[in-house]
C-alpha atoms as a PDB file:
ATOM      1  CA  UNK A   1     -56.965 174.816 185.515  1.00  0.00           C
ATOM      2  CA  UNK A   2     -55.254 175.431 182.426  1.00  0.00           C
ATOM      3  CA  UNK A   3     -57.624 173.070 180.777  1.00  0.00           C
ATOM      4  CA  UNK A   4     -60.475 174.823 181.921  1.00  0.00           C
ATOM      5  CA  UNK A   5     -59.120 177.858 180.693  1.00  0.00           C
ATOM      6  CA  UNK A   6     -57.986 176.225 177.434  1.00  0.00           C
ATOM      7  CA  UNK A   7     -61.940 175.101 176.975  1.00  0.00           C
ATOM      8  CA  UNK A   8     -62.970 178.616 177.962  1.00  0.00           C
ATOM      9  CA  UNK A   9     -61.099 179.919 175.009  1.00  0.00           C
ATOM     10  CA  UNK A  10     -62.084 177.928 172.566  1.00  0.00           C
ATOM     11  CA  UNK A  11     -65.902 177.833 173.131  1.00  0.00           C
ATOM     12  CA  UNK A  12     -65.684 181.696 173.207  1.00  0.00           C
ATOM     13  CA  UNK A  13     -63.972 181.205 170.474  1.00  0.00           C
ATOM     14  CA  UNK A  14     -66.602 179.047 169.178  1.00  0.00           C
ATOM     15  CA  UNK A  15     -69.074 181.725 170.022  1.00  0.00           C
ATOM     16  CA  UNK A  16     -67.804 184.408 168.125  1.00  0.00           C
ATOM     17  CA  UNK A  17     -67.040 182.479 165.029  1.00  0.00           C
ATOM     18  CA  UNK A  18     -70.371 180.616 165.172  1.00  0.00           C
ATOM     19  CA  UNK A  19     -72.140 184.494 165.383  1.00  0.00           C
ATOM     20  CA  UNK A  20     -70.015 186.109 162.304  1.00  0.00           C
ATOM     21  CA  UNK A  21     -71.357 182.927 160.166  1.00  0.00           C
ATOM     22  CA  UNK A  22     -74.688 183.092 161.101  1.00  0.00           C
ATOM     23  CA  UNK A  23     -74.693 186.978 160.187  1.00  0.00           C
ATOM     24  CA  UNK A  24     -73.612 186.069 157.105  1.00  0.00           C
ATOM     25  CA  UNK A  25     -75.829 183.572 156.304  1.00  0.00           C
ATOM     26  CA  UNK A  26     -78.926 186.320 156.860  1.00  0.00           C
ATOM     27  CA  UNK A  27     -78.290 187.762 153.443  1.00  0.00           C
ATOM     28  CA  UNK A  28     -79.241 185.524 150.187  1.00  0.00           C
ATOM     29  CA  UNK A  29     -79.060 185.498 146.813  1.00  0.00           C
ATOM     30  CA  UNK A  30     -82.235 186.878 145.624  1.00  0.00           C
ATOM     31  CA  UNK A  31     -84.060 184.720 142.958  1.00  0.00           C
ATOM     32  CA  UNK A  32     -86.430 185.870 140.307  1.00  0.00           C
ATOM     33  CA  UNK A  33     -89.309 184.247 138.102  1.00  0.00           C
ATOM     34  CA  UNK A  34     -90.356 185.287 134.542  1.00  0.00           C
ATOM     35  CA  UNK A  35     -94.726 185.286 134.642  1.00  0.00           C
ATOM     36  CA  UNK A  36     -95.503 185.248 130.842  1.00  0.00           C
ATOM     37  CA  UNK A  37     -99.238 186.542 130.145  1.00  0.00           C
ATOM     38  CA  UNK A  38     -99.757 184.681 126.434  1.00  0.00           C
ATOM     39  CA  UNK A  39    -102.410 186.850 124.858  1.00  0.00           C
ATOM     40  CA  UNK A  40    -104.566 185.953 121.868  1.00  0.00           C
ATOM     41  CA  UNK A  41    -107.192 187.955 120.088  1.00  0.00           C
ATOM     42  CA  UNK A  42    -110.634 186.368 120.121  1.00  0.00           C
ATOM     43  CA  UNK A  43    -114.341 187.217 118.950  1.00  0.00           C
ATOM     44  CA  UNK A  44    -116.990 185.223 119.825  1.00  0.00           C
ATOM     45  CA  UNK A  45    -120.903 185.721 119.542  1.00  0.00           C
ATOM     46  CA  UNK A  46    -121.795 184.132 123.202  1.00  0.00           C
ATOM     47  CA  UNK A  47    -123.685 180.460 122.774  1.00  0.00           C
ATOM     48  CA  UNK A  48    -126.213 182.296 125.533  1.00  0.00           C
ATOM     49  CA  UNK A  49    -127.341 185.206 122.439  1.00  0.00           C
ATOM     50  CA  UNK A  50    -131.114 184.903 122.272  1.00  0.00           C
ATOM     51  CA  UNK A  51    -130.248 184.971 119.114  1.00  0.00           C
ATOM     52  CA  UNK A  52    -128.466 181.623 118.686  1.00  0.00           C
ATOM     53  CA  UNK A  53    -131.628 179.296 117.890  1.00  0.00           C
ATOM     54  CA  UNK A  54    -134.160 182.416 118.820  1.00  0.00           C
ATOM     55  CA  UNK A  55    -137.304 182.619 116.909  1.00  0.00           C
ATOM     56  CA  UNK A  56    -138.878 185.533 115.605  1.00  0.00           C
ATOM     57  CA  UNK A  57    -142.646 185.456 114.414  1.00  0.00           C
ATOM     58  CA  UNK A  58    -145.232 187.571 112.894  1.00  0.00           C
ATOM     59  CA  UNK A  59    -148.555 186.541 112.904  1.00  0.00           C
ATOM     60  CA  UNK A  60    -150.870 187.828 110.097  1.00  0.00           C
ATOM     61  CA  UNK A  61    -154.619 186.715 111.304  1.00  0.00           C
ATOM     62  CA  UNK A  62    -156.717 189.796 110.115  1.00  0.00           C
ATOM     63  CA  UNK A  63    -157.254 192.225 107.918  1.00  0.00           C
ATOM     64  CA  UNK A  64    -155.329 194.898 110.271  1.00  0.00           C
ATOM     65  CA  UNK A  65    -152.642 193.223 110.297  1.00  0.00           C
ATOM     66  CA  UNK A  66    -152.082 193.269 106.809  1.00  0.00           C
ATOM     67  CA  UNK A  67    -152.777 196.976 107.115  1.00  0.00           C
ATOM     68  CA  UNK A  68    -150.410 197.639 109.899  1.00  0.00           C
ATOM     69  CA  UNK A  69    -146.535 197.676 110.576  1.00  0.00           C
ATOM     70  CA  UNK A  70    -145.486 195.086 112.995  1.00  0.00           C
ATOM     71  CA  UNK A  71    -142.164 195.351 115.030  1.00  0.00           C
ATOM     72  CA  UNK A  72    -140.778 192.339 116.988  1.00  0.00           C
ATOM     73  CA  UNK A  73    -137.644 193.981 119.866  1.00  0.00           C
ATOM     74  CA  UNK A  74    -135.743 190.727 120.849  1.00  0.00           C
ATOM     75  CA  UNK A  75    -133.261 192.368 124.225  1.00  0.00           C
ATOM     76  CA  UNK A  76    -129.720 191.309 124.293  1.00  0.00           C
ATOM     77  CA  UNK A  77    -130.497 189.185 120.403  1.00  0.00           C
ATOM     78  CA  UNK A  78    -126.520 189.228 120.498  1.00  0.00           C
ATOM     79  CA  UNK A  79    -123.866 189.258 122.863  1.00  0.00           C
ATOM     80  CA  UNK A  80    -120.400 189.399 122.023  1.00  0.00           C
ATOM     81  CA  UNK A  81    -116.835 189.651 123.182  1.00  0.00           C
ATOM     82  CA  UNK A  82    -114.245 190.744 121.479  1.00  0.00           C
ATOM     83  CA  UNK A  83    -110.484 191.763 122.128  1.00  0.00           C
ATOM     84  CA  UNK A  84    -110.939 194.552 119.266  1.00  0.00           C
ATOM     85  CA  UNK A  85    -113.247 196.698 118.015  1.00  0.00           C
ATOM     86  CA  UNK A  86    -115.590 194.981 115.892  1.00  0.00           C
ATOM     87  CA  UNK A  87    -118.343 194.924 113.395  1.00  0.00           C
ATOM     88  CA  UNK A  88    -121.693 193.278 113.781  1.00  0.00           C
ATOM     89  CA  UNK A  89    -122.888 191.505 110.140  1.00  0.00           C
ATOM     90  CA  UNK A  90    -126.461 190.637 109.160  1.00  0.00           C
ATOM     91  CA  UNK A  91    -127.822 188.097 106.226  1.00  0.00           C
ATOM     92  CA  UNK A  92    -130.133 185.866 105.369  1.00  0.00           C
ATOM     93  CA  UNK A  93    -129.159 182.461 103.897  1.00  0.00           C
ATOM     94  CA  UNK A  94    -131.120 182.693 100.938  1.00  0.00           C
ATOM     95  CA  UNK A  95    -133.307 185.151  99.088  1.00  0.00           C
ATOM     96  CA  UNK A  96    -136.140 184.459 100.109  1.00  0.00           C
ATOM     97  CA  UNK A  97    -138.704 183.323 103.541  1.00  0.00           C
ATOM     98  CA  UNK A  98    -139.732 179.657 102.090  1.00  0.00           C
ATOM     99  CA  UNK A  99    -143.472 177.900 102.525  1.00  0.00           C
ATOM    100  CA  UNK A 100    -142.890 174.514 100.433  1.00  0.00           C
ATOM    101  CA  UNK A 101    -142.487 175.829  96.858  1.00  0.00           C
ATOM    102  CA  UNK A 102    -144.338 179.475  98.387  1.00  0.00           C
ATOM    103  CA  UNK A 103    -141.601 182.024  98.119  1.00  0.00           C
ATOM    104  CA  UNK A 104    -141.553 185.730 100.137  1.00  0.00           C
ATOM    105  CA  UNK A 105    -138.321 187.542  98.804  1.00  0.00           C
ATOM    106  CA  UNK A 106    -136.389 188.531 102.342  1.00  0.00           C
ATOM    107  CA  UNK A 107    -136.498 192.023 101.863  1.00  0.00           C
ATOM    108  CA  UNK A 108    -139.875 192.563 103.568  1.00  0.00           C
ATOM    109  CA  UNK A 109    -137.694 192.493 106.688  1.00  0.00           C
ATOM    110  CA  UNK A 110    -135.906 194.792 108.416  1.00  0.00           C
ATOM    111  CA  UNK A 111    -133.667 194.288 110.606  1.00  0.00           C
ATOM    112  CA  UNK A 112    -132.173 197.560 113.243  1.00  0.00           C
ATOM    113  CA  UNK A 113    -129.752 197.696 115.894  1.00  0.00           C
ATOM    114  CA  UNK A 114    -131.118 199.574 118.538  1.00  0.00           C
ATOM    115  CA  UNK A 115    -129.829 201.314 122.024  1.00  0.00           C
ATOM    116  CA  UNK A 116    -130.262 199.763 125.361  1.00  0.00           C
ATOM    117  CA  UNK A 117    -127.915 197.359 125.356  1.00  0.00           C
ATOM    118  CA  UNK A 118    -123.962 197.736 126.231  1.00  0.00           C
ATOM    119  CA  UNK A 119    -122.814 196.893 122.466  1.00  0.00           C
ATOM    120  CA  UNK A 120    -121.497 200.531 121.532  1.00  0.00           C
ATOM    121  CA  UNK A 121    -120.528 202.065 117.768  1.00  0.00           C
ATOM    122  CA  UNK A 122    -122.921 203.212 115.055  1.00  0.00           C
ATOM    123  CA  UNK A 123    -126.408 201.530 115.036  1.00  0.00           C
ATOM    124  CA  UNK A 124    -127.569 200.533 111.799  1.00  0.00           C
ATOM    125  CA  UNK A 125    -131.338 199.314 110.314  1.00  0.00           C
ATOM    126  CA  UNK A 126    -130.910 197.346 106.922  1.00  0.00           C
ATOM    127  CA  UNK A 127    -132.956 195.933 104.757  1.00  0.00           C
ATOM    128  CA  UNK A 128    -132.494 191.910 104.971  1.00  0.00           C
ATOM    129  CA  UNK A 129    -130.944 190.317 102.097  1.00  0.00           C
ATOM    130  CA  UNK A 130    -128.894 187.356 101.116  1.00  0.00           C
ATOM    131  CA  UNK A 131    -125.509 189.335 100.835  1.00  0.00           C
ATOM    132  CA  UNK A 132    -123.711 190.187 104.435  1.00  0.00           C
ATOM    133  CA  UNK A 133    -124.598 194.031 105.488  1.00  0.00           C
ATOM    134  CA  UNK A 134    -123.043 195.943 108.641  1.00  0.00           C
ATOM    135  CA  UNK A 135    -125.646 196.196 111.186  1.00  0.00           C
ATOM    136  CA  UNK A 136    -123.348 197.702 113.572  1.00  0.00           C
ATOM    137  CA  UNK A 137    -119.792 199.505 112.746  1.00  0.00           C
ATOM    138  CA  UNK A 138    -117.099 199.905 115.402  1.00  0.00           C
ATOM    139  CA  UNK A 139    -118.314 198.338 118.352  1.00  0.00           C
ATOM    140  CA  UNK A 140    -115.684 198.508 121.291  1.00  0.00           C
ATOM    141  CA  UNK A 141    -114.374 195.507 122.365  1.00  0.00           C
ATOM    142  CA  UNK A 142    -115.263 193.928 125.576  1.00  0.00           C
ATOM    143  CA  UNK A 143    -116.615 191.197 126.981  1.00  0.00           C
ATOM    144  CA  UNK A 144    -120.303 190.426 126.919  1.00  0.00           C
ATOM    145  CA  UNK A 145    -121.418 193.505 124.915  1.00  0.00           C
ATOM    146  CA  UNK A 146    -125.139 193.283 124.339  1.00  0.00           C
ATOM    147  CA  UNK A 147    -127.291 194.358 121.313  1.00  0.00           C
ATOM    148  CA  UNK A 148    -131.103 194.375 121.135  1.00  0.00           C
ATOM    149  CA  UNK A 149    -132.486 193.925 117.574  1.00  0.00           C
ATOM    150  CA  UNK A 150    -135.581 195.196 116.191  1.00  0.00           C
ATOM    151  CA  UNK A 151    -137.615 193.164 113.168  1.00  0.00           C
ATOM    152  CA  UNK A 152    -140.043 195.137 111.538  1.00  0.00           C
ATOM    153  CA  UNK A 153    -142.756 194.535 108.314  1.00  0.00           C
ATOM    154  CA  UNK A 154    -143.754 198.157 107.081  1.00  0.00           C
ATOM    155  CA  UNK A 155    -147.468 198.424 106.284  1.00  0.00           C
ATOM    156  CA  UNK A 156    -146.596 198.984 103.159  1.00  0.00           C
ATOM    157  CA  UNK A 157    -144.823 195.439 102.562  1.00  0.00           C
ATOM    158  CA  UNK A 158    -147.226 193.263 104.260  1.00  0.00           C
ATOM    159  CA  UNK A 159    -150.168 195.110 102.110  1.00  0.00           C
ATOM    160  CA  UNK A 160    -148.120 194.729  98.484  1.00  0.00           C
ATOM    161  CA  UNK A 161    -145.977 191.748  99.226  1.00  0.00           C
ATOM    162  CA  UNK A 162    -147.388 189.153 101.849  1.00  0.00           C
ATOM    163  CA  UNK A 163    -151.097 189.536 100.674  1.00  0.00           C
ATOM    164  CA  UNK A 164    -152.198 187.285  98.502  1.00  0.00           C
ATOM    165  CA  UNK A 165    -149.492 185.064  99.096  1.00  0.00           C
ATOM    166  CA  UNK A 166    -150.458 181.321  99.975  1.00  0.00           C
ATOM    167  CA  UNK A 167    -151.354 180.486 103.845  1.00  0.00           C
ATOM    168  CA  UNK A 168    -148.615 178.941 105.842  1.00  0.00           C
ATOM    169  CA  UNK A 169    -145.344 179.582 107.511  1.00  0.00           C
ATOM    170  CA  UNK A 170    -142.662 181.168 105.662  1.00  0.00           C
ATOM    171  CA  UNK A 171    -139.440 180.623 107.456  1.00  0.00           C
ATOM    172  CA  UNK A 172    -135.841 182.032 106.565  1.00  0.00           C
ATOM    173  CA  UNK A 173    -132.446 181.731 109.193  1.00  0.00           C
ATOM    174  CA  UNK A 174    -131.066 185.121 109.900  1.00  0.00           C
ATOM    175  CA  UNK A 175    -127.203 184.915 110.319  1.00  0.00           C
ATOM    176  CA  UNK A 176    -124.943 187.262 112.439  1.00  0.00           C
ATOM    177  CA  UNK A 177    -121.291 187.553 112.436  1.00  0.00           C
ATOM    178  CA  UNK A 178    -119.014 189.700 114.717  1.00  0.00           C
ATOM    179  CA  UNK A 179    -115.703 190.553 112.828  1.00  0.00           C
ATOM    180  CA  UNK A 180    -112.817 192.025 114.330  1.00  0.00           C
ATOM    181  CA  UNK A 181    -111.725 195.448 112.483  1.00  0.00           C
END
């Protein structure tokens, strides 16, 4: 009997120690892990820009048409996005539109920001020329702001400086840069 007591004893025994440990073994040491977010600016005029290989033409067939302004609205010409506000540059890559050894200066063109699509900041038309010229200032960063561009010929120009000028197509790149203010 005193052996069954004995055993009594210590599994109690047993029992109580084996319930303080496993209380203390509900509480942990808490652990913690440092998430870095490594942030760089970027600007970038989006690959999918109509823009980006886009072709603009003006077809002068008639007599009108050299009598006439002609406009040419390309929607969403640029798309850009930016981590800061930003300015939208336009130039052409020489002076002038080129037919074989048929020259057009580039000025006839103009080129104009215009509203509709999410690019914000002040709108600007220039005159094209071979120097870089803000077409838009302060545009607010984002991603996948879009600008619609208007080309225009003023009556004016086609009548004084396209007629007369040797048949053909004159062809010039436009270039547009986004840079970060």
């Amino acid at each position: 009997m005193k052996k069954q007591i004995v055993i009594a004893a210590l599994a109690l025994g047993a029992f109580v120690f084996g319930t303080t440990n496993a209380a203390a073994q509900t509480v942990s040491n808490p652990a913690s892990t440092t998430v870095n977010l490594k942030l760089s600016d970027v600007i970038s005029i989006d690959a999918g820009s109509v823009a980006a290989g886009g072709i603009v033409d003006f077809n002068y067939l008639t007599s009108d048409d050299y009598n006439t302004a002609k406009n040419v609205t390309v929607a969403n010409s640029l798309i850009v996005t930016s981590s800061k506000n930003f300015d939208v540059k336009v130039k052409a890559e020489a002076a002038n539109f080129v037919n074989g050894t048929n020259n057009i200066p580039v000025d006839v063109l103009q080129v104009q920001a215009v509203t509709g699509g999410t690019m914000g900041g002040t709108l600007k038309t220039v005159t094209l020329s071979a120097v870089d010229q803000v077409l838009v200032s302060n545009a607010t960063l984002g991603a996948k702001r879009s600008l619609s561009i208007d080309y225009s010929i003023s009556a004016v120009k086609a009548s004084t400086v396209l007629l007369g000028k040797p048949a053909g197509t004159y062809t010039q790149k436009v270039k547009y840069t986004a840079t970060a203010l």
